[in-house]
C-alpha atoms as a PDB file:
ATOM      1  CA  UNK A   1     136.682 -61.828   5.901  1.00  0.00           C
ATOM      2  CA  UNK A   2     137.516 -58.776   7.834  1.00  0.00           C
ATOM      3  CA  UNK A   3     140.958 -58.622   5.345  1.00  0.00           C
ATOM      4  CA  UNK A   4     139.168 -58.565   2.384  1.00  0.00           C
ATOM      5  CA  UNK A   5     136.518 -56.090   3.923  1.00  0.00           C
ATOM      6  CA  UNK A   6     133.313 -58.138   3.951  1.00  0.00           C
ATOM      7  CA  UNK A   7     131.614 -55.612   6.152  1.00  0.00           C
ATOM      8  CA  UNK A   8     128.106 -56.216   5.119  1.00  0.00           C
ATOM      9  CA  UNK A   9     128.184 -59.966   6.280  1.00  0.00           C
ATOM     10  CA  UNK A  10     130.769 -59.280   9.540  1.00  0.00           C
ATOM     11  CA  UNK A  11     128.110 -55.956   9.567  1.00  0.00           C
ATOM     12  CA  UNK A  12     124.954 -58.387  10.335  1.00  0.00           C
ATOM     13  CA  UNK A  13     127.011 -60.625  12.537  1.00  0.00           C
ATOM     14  CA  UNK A  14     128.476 -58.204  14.782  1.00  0.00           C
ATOM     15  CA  UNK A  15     125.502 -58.402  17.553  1.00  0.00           C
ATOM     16  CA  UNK A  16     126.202 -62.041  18.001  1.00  0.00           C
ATOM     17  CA  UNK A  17     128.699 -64.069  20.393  1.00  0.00           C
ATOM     18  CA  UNK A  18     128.623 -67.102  17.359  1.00  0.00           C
ATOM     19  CA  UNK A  19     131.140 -65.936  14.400  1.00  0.00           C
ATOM     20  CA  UNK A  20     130.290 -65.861  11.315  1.00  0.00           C
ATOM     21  CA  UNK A  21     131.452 -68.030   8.446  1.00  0.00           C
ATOM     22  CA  UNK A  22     131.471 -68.115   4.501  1.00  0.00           C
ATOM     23  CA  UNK A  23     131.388 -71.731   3.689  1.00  0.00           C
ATOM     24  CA  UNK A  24     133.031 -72.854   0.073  1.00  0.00           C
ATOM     25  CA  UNK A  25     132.509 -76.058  -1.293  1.00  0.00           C
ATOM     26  CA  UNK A  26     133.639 -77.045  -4.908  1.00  0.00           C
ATOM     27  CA  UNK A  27     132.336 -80.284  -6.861  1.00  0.00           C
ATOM     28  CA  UNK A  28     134.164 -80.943  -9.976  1.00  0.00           C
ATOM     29  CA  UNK A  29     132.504 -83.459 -12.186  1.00  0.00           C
ATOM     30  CA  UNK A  30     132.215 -80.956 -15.461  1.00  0.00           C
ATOM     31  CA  UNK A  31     135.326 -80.608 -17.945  1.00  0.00           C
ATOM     32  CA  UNK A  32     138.595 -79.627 -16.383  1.00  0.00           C
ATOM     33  CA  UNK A  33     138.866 -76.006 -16.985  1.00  0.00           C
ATOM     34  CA  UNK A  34     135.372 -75.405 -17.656  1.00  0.00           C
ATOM     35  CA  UNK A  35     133.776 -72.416 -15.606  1.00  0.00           C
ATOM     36  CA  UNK A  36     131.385 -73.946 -12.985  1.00  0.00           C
ATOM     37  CA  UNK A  37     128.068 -72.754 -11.973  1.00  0.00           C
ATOM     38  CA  UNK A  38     127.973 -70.754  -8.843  1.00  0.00           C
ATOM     39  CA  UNK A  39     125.065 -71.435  -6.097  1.00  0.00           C
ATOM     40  CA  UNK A  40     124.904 -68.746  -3.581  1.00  0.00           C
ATOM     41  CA  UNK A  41     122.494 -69.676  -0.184  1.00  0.00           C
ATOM     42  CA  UNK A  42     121.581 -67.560   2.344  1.00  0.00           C
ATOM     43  CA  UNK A  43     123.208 -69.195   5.707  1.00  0.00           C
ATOM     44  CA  UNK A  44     120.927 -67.041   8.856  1.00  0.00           C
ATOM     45  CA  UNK A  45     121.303 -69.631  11.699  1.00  0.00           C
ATOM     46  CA  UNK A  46     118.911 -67.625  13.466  1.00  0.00           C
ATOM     47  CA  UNK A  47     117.020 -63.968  12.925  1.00  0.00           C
ATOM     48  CA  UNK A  48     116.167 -61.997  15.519  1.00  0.00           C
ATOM     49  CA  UNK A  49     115.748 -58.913  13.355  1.00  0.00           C
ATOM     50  CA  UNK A  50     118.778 -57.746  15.523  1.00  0.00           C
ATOM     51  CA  UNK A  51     117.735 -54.145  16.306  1.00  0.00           C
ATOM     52  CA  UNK A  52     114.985 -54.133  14.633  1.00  0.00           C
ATOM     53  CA  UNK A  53     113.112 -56.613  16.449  1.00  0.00           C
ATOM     54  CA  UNK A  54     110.725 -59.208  15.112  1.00  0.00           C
ATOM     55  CA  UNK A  55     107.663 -59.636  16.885  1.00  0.00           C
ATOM     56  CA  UNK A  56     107.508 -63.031  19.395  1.00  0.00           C
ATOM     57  CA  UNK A  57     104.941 -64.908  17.647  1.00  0.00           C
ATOM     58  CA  UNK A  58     106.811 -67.184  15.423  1.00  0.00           C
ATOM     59  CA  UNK A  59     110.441 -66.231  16.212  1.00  0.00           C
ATOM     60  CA  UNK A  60     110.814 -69.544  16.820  1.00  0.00           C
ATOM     61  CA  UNK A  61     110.916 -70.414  13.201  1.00  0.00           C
ATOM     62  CA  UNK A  62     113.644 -68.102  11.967  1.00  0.00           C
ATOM     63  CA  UNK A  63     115.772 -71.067  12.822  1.00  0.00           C
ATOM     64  CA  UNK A  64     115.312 -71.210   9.329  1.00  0.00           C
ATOM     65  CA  UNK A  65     116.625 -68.829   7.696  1.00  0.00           C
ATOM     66  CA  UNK A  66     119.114 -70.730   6.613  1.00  0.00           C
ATOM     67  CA  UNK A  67     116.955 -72.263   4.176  1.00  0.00           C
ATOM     68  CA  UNK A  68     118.950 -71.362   1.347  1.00  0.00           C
ATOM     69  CA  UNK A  69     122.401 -72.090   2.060  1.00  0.00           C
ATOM     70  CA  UNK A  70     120.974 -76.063   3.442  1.00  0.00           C
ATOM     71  CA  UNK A  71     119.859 -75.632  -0.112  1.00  0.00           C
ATOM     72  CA  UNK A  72     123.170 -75.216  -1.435  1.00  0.00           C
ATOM     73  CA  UNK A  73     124.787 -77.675   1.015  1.00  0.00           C
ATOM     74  CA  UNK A  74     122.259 -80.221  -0.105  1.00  0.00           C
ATOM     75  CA  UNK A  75     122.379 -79.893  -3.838  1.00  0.00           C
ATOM     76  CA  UNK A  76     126.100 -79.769  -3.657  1.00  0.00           C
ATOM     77  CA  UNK A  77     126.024 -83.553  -1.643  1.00  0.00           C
ATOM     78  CA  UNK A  78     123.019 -84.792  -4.350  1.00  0.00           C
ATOM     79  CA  UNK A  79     125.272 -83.746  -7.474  1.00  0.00           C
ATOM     80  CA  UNK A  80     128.575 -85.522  -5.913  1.00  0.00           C
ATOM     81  CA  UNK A  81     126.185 -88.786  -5.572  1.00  0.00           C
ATOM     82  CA  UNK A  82     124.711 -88.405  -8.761  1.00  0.00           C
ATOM     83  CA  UNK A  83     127.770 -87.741 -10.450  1.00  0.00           C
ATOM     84  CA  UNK A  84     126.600 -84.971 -12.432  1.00  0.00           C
ATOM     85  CA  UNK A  85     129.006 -83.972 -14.820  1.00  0.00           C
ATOM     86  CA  UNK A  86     129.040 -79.898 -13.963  1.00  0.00           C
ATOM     87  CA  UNK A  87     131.529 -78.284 -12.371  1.00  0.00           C
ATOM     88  CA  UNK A  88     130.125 -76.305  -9.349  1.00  0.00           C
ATOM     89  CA  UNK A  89     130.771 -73.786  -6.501  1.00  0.00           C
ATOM     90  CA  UNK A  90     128.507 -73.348  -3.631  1.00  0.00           C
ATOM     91  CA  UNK A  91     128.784 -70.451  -0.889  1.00  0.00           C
ATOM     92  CA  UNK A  92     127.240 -69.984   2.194  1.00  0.00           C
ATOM     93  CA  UNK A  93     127.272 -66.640   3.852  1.00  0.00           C
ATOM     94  CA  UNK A  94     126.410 -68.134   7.489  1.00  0.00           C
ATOM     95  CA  UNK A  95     125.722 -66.103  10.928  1.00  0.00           C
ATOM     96  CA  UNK A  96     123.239 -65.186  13.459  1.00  0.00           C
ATOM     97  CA  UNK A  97     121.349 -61.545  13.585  1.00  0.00           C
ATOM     98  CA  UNK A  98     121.323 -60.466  16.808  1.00  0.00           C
ATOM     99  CA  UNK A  99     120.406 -57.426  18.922  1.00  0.00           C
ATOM    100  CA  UNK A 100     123.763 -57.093  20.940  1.00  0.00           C
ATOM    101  CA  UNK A 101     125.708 -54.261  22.089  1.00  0.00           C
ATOM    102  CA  UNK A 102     128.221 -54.409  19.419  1.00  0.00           C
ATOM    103  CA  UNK A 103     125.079 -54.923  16.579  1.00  0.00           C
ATOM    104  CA  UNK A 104     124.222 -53.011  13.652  1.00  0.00           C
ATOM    105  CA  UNK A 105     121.816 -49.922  13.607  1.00  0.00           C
ATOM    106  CA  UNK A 106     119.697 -48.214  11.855  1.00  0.00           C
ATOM    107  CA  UNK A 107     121.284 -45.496   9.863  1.00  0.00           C
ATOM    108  CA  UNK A 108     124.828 -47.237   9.724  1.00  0.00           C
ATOM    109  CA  UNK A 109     126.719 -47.399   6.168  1.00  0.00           C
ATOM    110  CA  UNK A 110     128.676 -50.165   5.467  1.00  0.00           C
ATOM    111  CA  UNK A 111     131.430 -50.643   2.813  1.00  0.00           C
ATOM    112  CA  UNK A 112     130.784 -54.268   1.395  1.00  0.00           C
ATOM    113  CA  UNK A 113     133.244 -56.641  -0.111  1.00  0.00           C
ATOM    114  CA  UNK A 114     132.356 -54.962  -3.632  1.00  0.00           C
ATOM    115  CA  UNK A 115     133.628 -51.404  -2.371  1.00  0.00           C
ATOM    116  CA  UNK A 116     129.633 -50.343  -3.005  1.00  0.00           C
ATOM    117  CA  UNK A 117     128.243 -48.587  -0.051  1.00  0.00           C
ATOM    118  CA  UNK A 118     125.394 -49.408   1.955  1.00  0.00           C
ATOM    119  CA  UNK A 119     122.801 -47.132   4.221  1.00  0.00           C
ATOM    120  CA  UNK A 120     121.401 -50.123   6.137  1.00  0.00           C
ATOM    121  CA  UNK A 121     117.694 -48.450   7.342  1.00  0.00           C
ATOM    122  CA  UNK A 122     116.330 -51.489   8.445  1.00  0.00           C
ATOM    123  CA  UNK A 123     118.957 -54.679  10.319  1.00  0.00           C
ATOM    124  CA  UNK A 124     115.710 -56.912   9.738  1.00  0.00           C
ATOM    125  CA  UNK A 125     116.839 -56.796   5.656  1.00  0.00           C
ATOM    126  CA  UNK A 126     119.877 -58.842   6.671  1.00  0.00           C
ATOM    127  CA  UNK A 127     119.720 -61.562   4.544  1.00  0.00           C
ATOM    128  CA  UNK A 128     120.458 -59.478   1.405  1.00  0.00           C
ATOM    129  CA  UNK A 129     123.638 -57.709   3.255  1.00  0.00           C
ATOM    130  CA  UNK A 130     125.356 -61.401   3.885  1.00  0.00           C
ATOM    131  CA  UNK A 131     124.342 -62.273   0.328  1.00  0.00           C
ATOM    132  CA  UNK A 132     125.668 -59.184  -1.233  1.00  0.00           C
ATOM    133  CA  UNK A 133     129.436 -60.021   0.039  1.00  0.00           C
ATOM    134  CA  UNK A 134     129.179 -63.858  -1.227  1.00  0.00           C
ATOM    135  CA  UNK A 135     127.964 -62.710  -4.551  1.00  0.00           C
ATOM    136  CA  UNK A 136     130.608 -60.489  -5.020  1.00  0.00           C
ATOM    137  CA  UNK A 137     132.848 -63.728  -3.828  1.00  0.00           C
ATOM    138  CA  UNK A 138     131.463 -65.888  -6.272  1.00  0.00           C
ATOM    139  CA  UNK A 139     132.794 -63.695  -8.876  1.00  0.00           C
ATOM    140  CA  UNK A 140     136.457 -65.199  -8.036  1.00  0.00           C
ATOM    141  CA  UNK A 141     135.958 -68.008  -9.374  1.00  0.00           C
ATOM    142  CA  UNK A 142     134.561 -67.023 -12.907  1.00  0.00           C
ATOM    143  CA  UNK A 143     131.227 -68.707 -13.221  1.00  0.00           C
ATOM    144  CA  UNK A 144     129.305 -68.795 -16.158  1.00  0.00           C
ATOM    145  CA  UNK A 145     126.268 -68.321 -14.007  1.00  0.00           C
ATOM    146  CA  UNK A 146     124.988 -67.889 -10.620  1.00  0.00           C
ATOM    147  CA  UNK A 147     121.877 -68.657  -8.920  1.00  0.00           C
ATOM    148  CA  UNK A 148     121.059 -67.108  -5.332  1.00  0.00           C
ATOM    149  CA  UNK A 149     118.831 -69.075  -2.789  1.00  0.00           C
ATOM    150  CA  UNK A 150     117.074 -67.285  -0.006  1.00  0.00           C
ATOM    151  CA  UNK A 151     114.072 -66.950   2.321  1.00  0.00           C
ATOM    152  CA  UNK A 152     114.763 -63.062   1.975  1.00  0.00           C
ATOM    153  CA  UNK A 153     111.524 -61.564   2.114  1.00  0.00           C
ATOM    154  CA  UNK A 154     108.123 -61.473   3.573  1.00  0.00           C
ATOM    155  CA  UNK A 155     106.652 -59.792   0.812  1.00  0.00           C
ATOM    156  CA  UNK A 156     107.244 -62.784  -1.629  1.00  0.00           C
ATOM    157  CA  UNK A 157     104.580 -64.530   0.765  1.00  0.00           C
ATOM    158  CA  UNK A 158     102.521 -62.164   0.896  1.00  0.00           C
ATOM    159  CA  UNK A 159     102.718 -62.059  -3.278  1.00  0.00           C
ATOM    160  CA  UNK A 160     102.488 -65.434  -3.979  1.00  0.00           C
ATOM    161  CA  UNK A 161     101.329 -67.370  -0.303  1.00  0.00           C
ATOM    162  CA  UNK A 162     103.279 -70.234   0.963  1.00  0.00           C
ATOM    163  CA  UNK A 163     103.454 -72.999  -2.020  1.00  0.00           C
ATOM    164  CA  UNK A 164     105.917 -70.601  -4.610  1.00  0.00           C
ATOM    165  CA  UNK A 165     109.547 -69.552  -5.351  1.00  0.00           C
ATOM    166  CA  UNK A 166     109.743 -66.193  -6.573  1.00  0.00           C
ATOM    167  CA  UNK A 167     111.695 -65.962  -9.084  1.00  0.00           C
ATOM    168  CA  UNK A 168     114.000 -62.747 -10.513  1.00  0.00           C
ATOM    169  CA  UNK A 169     116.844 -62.480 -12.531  1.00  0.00           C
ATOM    170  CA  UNK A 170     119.176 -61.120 -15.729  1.00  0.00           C
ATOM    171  CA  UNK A 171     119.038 -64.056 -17.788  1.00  0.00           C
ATOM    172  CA  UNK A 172     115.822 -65.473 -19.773  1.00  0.00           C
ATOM    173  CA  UNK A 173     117.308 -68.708 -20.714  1.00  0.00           C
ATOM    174  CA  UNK A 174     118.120 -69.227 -16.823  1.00  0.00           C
ATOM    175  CA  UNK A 175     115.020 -68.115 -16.042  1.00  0.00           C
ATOM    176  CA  UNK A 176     112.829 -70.893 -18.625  1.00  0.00           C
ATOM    177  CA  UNK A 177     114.774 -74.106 -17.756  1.00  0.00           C
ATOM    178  CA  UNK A 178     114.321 -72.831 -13.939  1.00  0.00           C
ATOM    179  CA  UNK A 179     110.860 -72.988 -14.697  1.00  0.00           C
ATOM    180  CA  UNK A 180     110.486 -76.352 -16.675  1.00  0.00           C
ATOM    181  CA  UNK A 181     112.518 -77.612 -13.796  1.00  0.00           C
ATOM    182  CA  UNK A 182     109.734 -76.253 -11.315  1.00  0.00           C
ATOM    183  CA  UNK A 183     107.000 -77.654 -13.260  1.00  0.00           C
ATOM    184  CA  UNK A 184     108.834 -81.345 -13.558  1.00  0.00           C
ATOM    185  CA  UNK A 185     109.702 -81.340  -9.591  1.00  0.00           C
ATOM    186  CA  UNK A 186     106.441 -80.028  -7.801  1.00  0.00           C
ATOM    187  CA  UNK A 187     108.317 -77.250  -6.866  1.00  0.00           C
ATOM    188  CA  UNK A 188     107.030 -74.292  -8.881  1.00  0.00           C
ATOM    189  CA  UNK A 189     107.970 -70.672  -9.092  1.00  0.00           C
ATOM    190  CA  UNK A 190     106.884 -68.095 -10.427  1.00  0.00           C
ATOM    191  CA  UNK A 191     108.402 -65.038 -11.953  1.00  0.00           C
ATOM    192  CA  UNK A 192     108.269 -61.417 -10.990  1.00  0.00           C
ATOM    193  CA  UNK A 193     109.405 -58.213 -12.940  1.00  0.00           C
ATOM    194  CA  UNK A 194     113.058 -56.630 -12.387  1.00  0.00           C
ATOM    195  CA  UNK A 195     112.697 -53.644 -14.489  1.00  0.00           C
ATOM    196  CA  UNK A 196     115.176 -50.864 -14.535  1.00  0.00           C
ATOM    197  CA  UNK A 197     113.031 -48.478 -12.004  1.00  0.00           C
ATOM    198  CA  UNK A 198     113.002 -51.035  -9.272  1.00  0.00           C
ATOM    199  CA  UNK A 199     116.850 -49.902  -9.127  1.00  0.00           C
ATOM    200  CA  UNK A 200     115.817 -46.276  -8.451  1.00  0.00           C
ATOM    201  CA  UNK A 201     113.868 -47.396  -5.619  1.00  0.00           C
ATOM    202  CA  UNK A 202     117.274 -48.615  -3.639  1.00  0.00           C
ATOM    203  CA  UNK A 203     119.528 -46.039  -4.113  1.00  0.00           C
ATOM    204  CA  UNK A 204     120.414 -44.002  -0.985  1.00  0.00           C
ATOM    205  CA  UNK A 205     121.231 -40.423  -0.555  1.00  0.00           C
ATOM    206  CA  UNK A 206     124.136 -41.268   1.345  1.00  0.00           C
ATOM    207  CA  UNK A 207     125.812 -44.347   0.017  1.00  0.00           C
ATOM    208  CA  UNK A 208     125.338 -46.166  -2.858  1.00  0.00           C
ATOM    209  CA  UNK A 209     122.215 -48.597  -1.883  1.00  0.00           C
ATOM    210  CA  UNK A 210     120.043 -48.532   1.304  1.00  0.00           C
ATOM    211  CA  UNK A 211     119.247 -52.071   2.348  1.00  0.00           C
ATOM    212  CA  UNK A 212     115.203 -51.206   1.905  1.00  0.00           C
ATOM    213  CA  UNK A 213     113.017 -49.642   0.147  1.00  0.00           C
ATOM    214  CA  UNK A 214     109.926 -50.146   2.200  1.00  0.00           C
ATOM    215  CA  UNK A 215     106.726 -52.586   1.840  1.00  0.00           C
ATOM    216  CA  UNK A 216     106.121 -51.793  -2.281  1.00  0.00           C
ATOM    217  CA  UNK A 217     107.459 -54.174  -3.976  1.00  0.00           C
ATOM    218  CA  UNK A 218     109.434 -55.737  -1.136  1.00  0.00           C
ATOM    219  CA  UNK A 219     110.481 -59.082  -3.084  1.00  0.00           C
ATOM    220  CA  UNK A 220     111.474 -57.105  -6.349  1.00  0.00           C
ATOM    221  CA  UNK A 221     113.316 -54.196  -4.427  1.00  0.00           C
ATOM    222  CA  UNK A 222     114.982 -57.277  -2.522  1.00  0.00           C
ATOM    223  CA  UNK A 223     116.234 -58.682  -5.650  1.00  0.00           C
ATOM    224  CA  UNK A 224     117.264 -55.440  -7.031  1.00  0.00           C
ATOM    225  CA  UNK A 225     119.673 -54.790  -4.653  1.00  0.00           C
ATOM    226  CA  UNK A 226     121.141 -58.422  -5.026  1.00  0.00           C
ATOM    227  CA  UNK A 227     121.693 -57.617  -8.861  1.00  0.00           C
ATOM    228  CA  UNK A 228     123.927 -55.089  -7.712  1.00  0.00           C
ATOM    229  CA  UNK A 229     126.816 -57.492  -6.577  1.00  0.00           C
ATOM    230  CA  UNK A 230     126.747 -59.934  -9.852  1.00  0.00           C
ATOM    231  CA  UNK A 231     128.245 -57.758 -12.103  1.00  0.00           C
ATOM    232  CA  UNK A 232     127.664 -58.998 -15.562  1.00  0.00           C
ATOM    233  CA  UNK A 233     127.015 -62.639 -14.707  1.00  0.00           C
ATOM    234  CA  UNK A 234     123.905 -64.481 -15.784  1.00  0.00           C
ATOM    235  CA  UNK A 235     121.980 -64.522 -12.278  1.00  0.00           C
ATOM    236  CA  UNK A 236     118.605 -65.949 -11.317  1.00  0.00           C
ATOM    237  CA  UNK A 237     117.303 -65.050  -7.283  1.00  0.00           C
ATOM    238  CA  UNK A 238     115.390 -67.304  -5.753  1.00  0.00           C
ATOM    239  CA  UNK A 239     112.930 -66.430  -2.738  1.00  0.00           C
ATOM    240  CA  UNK A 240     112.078 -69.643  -1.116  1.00  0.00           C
ATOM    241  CA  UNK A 241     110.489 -67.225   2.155  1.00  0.00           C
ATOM    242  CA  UNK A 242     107.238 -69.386   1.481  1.00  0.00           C
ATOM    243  CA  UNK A 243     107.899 -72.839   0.286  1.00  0.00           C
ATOM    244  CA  UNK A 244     110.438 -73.619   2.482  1.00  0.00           C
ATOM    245  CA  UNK A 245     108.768 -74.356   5.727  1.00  0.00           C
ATOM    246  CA  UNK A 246     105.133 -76.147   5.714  1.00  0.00           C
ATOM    247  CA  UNK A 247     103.151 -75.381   8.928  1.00  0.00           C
ATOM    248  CA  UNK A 248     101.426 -78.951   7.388  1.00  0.00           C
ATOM    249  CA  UNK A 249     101.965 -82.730   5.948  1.00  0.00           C
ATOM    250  CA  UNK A 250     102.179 -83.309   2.873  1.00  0.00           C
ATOM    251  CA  UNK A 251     102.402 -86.412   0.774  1.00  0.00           C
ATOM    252  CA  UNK A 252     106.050 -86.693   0.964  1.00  0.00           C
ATOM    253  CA  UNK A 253     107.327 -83.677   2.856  1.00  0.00           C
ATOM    254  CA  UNK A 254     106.454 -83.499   6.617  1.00  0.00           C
ATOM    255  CA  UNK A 255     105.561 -80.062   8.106  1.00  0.00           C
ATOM    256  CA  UNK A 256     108.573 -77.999   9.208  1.00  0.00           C
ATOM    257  CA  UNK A 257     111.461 -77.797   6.505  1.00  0.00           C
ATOM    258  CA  UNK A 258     110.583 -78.884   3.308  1.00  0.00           C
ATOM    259  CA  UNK A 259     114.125 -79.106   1.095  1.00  0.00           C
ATOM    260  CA  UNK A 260     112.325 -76.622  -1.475  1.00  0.00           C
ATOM    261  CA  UNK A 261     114.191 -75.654  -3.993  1.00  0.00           C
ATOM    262  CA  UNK A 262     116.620 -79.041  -3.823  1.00  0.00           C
ATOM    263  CA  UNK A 263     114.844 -81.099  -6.173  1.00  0.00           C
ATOM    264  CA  UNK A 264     114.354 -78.368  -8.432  1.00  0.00           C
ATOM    265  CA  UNK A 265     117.898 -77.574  -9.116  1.00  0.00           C
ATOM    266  CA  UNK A 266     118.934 -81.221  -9.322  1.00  0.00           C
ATOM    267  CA  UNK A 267     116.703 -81.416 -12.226  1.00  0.00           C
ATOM    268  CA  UNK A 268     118.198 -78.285 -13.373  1.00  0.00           C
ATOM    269  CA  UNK A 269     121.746 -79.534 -13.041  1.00  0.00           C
ATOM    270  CA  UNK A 270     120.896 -82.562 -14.516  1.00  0.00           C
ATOM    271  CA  UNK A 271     119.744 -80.770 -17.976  1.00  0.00           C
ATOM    272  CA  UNK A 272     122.756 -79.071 -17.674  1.00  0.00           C
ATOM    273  CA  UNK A 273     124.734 -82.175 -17.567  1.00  0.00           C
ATOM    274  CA  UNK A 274     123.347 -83.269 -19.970  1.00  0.00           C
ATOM    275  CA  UNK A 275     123.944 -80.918 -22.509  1.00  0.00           C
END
């Protein structure tokens, strides 16, 4: 990672004693040849916030974080049983964020993986640093599409509450099986806006994005930065900060982790298998 210059993810694990890892898995059940579909999961093992502290109450839970790349992991085991026949790649960015002596700051610039620049303001907005240099990764392999899993943002709870994905993305056919798939699972989402000024919000006057943009529009901004590192791949974000941990029972999910968006994107694979 440090050869290839993945400073935004080494960037966010530099405060911890754990290293960091980008996982790769690859499940070939599709045509040979055929370009697979890419999943992308956020893999935070724990957030502290790193410098930018969280407050106590709850800290306990940003065990997981990694929400989105035991997503991935998950969905890439369920495919291999089910013997889909898609061709897939799943990556998981995967590290602590901690507040050590060697950690990130405020004000730092980093140089990701993409050779894009970024003013990181806040080392709380981590997830979407680790992200941005596995999205660029994903791009090795040629996918004809890549969906993004993450409990990125606060704001997407405080948008939609604790039951829904949010939903962003470049590609509308993406986008309405996502949401069929949602509808047949239990596991709805819901889609928010990505219009062209949301970019304006994340540009920096000193590198080429800055990590935040504040509280307006936290969940879009988040997801506007991501589209930065996709190039001109069909990409879908999903923001599972709500759905994917139940401070309740449910019928068949006990409180704690949940699996949300798992049985979604099964059913989403499996219509693309099928076709």
């Amino acid at each position: 990672m440090k050869a290839l210059g993945m400073n935004a993810l080494l960037g966010v694990a530099a405060g911890s004693h754990q290293p960091p890892k980008l996982i790769i898995l690859e499940y070939r059940g599709g045509k040979k040849g055929e370009a697979p579909l890419a999943l992308v999961g956020k893999g935070l093992t724990f957030d502290s916030g790193g410098i930018s502290l969280k407050p106590a109450e709850k800290m306990d839970e940003m065990k997981s974080d990694m929400a989105g790349g035991a997503t991935v992991l998950s969905v890439m085991a369920a495919a291999a049983d089910l013997n889909l026949r898609v061709n897939l790649v799943g990556l998981v960015p995967a590290t602590e964020n901690m507040s050590g002596g060697g950690a990130l700051k405020p004000g730092d610039v980093l140089k990701s993986f993409s050779g894009q620049t970024i003013e990181v303001l806040n080392t709380d907005a981590e997830g979407r640093l680790i992200l941005a240099d596995a999205l660029t990764y994903a791009l090795k392999f040629k996918p004809k599409e890549i969906i993004d899993i993450a409990t990125l943002t606060g704001a997407c709870i405080v948008a939609l509450g604790e039951e829904v994905i949010g939903m962003m993305g470049t590609d509308d056919r993406m986008k309405k099986e996502i949401i069929r798939a949602g509808e047949a699972t239990g596991e709805r989402v819901w889609e928010l806006p990505l219009w062209d000024h949301y970019i304006e919000l994340i540009k920096s006057d000193i590198a080429d994005y800055k990590n935040t943009a504040g509280r307006n529009a936290g969940a879009i901004t988040g997801a506007a930065f991501l589209s930065k590192f996709v190039g001109d791949c069909p990409w879908v974000h999903l923001d599972i900060a709500g759905p994917s941990w139940s401070t309740k029972d449910k019928p068949y999910v006990p409180k704690g982790a949940t699996g949300v968006p798992v049985r979604l994107l099964i059913e989403y694979l499996q219509g693309v298998s099928e076709k």
